[in-house]
C-alpha atoms as a PDB file:
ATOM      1  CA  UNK A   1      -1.963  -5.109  10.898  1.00  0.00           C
ATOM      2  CA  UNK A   2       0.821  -3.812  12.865  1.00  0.00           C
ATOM      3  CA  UNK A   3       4.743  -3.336  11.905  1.00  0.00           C
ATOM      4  CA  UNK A   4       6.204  -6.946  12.110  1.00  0.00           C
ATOM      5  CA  UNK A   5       8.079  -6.575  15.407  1.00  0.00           C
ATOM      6  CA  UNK A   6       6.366  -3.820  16.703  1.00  0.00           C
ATOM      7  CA  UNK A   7       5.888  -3.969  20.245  1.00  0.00           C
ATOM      8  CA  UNK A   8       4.279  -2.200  22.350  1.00  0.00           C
ATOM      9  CA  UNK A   9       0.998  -0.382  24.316  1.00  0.00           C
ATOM     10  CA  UNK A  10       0.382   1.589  21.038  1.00  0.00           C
ATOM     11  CA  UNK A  11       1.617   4.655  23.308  1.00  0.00           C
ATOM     12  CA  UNK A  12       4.914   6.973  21.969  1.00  0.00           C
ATOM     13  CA  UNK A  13       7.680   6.303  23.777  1.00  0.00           C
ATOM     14  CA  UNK A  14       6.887   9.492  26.225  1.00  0.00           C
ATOM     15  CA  UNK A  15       3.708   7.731  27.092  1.00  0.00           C
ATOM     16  CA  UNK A  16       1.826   9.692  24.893  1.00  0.00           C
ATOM     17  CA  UNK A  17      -1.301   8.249  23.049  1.00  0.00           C
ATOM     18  CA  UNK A  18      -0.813   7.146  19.788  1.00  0.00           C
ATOM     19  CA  UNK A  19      -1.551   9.244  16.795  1.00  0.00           C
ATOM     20  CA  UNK A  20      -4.753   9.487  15.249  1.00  0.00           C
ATOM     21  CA  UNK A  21      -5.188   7.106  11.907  1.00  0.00           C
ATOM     22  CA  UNK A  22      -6.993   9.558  10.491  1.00  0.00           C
ATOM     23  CA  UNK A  23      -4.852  11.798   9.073  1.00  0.00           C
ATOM     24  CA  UNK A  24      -4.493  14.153   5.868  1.00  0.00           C
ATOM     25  CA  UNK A  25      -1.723  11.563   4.468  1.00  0.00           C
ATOM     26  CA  UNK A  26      -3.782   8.639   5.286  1.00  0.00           C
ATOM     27  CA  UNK A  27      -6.417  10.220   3.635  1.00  0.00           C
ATOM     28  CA  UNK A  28      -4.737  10.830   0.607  1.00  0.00           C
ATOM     29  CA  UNK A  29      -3.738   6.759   0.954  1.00  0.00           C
ATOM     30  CA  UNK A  30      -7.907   5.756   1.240  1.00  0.00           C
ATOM     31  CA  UNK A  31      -8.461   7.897  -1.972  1.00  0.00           C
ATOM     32  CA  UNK A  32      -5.580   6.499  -4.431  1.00  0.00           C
ATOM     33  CA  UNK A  33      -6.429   3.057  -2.552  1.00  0.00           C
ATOM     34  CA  UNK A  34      -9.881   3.078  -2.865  1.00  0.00           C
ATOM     35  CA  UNK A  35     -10.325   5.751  -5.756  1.00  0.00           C
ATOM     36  CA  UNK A  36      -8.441   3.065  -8.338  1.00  0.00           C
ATOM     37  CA  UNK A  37     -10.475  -0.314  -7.920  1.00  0.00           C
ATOM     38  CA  UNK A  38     -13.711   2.147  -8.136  1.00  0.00           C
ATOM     39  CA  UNK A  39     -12.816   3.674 -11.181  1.00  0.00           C
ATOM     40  CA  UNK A  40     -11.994   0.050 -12.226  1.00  0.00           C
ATOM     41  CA  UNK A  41     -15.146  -1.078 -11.565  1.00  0.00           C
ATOM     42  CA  UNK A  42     -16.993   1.617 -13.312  1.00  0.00           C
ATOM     43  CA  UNK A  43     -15.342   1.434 -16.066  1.00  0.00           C
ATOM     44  CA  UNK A  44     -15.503  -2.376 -16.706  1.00  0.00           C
ATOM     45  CA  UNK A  45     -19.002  -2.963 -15.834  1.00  0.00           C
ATOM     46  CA  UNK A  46     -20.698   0.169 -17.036  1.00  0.00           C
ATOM     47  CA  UNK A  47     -18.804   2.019 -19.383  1.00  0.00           C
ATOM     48  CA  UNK A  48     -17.520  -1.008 -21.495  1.00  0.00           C
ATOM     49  CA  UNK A  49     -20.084  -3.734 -20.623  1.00  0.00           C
ATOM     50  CA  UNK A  50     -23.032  -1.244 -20.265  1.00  0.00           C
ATOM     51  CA  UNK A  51     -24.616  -2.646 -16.806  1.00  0.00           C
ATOM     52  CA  UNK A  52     -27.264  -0.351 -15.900  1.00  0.00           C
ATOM     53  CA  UNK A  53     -26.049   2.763 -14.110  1.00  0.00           C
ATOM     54  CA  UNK A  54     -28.881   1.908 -10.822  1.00  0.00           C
ATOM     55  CA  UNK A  55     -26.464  -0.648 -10.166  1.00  0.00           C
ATOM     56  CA  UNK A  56     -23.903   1.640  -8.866  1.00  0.00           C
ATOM     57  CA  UNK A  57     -24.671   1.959  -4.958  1.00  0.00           C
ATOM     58  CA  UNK A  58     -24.640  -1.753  -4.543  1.00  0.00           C
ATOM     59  CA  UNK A  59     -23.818  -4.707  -6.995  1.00  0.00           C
ATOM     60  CA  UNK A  60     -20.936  -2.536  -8.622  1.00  0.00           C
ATOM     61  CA  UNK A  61     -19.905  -0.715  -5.073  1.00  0.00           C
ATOM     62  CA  UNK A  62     -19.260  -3.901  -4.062  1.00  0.00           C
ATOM     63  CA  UNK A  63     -17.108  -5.220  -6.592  1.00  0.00           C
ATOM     64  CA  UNK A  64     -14.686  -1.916  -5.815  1.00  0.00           C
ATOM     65  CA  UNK A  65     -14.897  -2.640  -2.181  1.00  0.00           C
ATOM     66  CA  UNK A  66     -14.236  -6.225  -2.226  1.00  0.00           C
ATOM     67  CA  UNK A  67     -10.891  -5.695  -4.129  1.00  0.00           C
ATOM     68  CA  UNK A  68     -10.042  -2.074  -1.962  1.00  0.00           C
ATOM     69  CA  UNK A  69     -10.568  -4.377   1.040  1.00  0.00           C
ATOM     70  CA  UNK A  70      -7.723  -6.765  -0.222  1.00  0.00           C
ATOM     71  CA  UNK A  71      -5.412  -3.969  -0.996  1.00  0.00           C
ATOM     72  CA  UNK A  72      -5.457  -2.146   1.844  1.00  0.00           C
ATOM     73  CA  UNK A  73      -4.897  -5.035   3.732  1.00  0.00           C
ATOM     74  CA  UNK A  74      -2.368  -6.403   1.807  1.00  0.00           C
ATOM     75  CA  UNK A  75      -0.650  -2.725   1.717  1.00  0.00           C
ATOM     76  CA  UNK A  76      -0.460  -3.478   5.864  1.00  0.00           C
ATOM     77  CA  UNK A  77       1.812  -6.176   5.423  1.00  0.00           C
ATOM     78  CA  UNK A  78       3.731  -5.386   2.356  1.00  0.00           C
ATOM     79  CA  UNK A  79       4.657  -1.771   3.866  1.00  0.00           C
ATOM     80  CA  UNK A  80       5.181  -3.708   7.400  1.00  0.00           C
ATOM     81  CA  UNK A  81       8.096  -5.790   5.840  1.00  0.00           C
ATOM     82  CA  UNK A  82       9.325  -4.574   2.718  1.00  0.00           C
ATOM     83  CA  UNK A  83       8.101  -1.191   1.135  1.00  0.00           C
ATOM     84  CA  UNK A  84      10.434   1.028   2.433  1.00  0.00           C
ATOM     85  CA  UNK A  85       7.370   3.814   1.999  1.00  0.00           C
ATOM     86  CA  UNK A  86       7.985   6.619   5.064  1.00  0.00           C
ATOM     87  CA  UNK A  87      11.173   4.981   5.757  1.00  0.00           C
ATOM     88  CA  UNK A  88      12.708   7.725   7.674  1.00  0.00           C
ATOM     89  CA  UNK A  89       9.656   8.465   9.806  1.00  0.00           C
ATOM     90  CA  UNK A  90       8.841   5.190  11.683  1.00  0.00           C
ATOM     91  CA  UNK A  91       5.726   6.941  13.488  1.00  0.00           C
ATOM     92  CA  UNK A  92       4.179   8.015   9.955  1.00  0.00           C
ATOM     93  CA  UNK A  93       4.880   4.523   8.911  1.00  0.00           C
ATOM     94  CA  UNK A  94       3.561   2.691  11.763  1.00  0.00           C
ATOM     95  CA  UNK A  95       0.450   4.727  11.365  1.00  0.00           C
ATOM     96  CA  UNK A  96       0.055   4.160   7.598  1.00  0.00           C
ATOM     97  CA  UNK A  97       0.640   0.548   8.468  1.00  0.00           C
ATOM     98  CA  UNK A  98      -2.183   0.120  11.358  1.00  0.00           C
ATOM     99  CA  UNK A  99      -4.243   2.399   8.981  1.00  0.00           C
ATOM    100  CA  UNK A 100      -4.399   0.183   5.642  1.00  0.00           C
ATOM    101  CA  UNK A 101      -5.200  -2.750   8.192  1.00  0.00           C
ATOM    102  CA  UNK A 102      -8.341  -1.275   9.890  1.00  0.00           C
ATOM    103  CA  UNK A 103      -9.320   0.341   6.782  1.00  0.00           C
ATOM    104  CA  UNK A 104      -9.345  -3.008   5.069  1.00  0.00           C
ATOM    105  CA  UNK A 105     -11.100  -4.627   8.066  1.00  0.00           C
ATOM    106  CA  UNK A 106     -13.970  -2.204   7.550  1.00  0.00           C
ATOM    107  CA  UNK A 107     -13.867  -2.628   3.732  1.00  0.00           C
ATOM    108  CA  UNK A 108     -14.356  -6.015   4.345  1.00  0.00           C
ATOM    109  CA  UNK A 109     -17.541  -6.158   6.630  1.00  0.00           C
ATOM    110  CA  UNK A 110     -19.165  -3.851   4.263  1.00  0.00           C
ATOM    111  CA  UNK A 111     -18.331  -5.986   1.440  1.00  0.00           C
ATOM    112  CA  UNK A 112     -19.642  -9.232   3.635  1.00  0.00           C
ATOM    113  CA  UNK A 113     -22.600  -7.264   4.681  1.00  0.00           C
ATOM    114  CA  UNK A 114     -23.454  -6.303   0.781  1.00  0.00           C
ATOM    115  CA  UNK A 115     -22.708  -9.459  -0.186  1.00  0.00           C
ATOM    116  CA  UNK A 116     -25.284 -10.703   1.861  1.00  0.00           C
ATOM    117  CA  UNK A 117     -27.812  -8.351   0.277  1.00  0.00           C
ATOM    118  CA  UNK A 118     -27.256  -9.138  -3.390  1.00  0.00           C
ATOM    119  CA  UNK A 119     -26.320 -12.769  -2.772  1.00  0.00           C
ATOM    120  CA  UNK A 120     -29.074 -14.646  -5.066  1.00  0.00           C
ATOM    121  CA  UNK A 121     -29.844 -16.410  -8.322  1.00  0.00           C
ATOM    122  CA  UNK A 122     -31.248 -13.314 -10.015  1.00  0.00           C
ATOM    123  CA  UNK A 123     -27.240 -11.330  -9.084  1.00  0.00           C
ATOM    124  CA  UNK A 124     -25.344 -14.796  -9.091  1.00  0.00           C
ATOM    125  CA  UNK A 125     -27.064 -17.234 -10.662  1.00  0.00           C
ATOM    126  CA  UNK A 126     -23.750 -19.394 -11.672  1.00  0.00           C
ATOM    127  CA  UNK A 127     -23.752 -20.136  -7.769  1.00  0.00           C
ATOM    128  CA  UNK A 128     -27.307 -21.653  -7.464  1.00  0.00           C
ATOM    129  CA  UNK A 129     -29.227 -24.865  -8.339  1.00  0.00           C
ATOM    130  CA  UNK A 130     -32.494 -24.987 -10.743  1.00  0.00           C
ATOM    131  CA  UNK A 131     -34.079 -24.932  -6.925  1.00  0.00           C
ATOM    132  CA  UNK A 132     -32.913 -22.166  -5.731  1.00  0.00           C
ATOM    133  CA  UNK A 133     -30.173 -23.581  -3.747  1.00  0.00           C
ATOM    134  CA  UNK A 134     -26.251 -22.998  -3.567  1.00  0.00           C
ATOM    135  CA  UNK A 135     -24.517 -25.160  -6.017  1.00  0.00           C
ATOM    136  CA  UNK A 136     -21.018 -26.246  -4.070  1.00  0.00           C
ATOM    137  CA  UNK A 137     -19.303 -23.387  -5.932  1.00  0.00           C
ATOM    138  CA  UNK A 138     -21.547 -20.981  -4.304  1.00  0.00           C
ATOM    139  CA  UNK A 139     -20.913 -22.882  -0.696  1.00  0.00           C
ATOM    140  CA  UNK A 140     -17.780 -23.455  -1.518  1.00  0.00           C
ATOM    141  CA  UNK A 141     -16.852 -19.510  -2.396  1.00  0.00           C
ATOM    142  CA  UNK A 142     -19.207 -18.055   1.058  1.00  0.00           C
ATOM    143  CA  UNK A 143     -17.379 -20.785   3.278  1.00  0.00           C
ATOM    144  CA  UNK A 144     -14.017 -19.253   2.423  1.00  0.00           C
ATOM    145  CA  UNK A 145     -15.446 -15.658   2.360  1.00  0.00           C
ATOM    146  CA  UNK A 146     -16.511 -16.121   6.375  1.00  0.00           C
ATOM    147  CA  UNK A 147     -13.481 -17.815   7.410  1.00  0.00           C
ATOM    148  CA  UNK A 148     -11.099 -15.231   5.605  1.00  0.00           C
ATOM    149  CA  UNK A 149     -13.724 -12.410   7.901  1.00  0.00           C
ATOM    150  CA  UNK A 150     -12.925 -14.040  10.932  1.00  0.00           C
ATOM    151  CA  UNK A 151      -9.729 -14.582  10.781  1.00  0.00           C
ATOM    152  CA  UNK A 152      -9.124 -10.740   9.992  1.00  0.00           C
ATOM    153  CA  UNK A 153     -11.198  -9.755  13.054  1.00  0.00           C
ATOM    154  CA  UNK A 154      -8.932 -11.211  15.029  1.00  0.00           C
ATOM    155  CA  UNK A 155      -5.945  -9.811  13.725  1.00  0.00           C
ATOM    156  CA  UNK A 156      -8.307  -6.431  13.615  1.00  0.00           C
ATOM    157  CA  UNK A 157      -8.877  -7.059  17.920  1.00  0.00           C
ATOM    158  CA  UNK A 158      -5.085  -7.509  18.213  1.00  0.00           C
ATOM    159  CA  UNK A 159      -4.225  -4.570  16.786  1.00  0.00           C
ATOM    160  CA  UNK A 160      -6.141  -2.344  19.325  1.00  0.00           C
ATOM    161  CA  UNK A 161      -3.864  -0.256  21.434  1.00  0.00           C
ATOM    162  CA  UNK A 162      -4.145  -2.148  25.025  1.00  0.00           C
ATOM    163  CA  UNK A 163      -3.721  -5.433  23.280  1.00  0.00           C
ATOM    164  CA  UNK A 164      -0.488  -6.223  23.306  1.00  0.00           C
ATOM    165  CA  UNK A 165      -0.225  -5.344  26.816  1.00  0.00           C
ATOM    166  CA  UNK A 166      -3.187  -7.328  27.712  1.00  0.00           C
ATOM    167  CA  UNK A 167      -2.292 -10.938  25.703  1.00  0.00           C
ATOM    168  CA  UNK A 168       1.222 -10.784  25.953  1.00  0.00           C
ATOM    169  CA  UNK A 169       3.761 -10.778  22.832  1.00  0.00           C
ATOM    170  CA  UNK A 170       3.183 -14.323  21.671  1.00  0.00           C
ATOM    171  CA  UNK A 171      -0.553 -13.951  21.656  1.00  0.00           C
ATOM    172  CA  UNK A 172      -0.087 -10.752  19.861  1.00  0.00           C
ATOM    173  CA  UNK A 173       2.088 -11.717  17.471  1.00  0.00           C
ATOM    174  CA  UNK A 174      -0.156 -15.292  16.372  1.00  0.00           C
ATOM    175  CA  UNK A 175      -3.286 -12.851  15.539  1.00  0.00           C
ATOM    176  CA  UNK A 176      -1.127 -10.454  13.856  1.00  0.00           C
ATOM    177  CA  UNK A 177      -0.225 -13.686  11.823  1.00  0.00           C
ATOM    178  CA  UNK A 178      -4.051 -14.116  11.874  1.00  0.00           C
ATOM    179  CA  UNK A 179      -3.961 -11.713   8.991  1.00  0.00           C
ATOM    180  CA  UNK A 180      -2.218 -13.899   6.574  1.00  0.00           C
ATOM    181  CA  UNK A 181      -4.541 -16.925   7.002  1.00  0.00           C
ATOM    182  CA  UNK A 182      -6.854 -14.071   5.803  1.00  0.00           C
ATOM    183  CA  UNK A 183      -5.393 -13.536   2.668  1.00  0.00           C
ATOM    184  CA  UNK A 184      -5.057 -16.901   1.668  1.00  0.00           C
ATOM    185  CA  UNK A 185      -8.515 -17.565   2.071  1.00  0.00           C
ATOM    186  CA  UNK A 186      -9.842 -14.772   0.368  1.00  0.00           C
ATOM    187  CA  UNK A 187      -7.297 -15.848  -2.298  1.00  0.00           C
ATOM    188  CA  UNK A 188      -9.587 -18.926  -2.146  1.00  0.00           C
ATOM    189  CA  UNK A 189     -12.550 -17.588  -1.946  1.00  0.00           C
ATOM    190  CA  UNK A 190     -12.111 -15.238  -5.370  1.00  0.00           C
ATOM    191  CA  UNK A 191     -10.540 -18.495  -6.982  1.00  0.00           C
ATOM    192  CA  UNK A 192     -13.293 -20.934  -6.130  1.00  0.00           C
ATOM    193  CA  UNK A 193     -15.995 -17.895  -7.262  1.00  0.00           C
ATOM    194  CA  UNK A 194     -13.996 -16.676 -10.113  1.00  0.00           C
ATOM    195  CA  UNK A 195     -12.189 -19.005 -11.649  1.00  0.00           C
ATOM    196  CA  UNK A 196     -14.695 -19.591 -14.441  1.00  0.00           C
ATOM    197  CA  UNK A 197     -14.480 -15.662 -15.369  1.00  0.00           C
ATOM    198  CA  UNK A 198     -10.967 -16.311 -15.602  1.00  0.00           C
ATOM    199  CA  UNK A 199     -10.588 -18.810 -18.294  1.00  0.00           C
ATOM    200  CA  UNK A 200     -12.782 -16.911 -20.836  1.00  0.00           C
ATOM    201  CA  UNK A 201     -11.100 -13.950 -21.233  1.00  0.00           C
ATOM    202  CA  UNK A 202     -12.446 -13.615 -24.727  1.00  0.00           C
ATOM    203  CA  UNK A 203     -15.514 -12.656 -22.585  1.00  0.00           C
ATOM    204  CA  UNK A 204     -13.995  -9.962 -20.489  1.00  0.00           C
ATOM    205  CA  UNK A 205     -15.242  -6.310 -21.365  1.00  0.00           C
ATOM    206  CA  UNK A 206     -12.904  -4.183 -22.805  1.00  0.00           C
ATOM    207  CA  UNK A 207      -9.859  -7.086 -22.469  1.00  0.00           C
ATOM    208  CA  UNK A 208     -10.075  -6.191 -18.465  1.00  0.00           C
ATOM    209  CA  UNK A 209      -9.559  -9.125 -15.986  1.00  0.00           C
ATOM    210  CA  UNK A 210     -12.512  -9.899 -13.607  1.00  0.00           C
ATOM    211  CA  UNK A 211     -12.190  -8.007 -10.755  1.00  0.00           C
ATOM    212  CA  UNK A 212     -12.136 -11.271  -8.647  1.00  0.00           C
ATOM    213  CA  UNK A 213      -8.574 -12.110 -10.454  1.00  0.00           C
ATOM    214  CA  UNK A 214      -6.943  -8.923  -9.640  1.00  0.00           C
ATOM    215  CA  UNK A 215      -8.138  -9.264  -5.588  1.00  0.00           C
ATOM    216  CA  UNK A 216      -6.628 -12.994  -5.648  1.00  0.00           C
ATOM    217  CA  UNK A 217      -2.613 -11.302  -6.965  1.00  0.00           C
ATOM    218  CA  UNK A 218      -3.412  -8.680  -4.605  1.00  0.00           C
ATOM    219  CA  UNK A 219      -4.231 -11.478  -1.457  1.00  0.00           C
ATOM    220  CA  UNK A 220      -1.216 -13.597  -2.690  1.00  0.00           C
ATOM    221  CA  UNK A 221       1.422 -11.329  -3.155  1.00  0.00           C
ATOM    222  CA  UNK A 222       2.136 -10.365   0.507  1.00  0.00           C
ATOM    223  CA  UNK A 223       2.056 -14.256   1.486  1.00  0.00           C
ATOM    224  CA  UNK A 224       4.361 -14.718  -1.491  1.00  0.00           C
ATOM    225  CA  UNK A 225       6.850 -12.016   0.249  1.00  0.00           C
ATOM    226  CA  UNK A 226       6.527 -13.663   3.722  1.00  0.00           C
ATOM    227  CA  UNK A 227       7.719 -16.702   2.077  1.00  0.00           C
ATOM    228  CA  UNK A 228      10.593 -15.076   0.176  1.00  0.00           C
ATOM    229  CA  UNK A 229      11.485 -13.229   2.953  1.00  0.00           C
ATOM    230  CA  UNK A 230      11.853 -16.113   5.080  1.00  0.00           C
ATOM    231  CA  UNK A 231      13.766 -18.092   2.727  1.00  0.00           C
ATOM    232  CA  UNK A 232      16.066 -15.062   2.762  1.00  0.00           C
ATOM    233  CA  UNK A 233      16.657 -14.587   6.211  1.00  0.00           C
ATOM    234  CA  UNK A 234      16.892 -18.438   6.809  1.00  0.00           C
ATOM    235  CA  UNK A 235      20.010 -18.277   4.158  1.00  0.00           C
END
């Protein structure tokens, strides 16, 4: 969740403290970021597909936050090695990078946390046995979801100011790495819960993919430049 190479207390190089995430450009970043997959969601499930508006503050919420939490994160990364977005103002960037990260880490415990709410036959009953049990897609699909949640919180720890300084640069630089162990399971966790979605699209609303498809190309693409990239620089 931090610049690829970036080293460091998280201090300027005065010893000042590092600049606040929060900021009126990194706000502007949450709304696109966040404002898109919402209006995505709305517009799929209740506006084509007619889902019942009282369905808003939770069951479709979380659809928009489960794919804003893959974005942002994947955002971290992509602008950390290849976007060339505030390219001549490494502070800004380093901030917008650090920001998408955290942002998505949040995104994703409320997503977890919701999930946990809804999670039953009457919202998901493709996931459950006659008996009220998970089926082993539903297993399947939660077992990647918690791994993917921990693996992020530890790139999410690492990324804290005094880390570096406190684990040393290879310790730093395997959670950072953390974060792409993340991706590919949540890649694995929208596959093994999606995939069905996916292969009927005469059944999506409005000709829109699932929601679950576009979070997997969102999780897959910045593992997809790591491995271009490396191929690259090994040449």
């Amino acid at each position: 969740m931090s610049a690829p190479g970036h080293q460091g207390s998280g201090k300027g190089a005065a010893g000042d403290p590092a600049p606040r995430l929060i900021q009126p450009f990194t706000s502007r970043w949450f709304v696109f970021l966040f404002g898109v997959p919402l209006t995505y969601a709305v517009v799929r499930y209740h506006l084509i597909k007619g889902v019942e508006w009282s369905h808003l503050p939770l069951y479709i919420a979380n659809k928009a936050i489960s794919l804003a939490a893959v974005v942002f994160i994947a955002c971290s990364y992509l602008i950390g090695r290849t976007l060339r977005v505030y390219a001549d103002d490494p502070g800004r960037r380093l901030v917008l990078i650090k920001f998408c990260g955290l942002i998505g880490f949040s995104l994703a415990a409320i997503h977890a946390f919701m999930s946990l709410l809804l999670f039953s036959p009457e919202y998901y009953p493709k996931f459950f046995l006659e008996n009220g049990k998970m089926n082993l897609v539903g297993e399947l699909g939660m077992a990647f979801g918690v791994l993917s949640l921990w693996c992020l919180s530890i790139t999410a720890i690492t990324s804290l100011p005094f880390m570096y300084d406190a684990v040393g640069a290879d310790r730093w630089s395997r959670g950072q790495r953390m974060g792409y162990l993340c991706l590919a399971l949540a890649a694995g966790h929208v596959l093994v819960m999606g995939l069905s979605g996916w292969l009927a699209p005469a059944g999506w609303p409005g000709g829109l993919p699932p929601i679950s498809m576009l979070a997997f190309f969102a999780a897959a693409l910045p593992i997809l430049v790591k491995l271009l990239w490396g191929n690259t620089k090994r040449s």
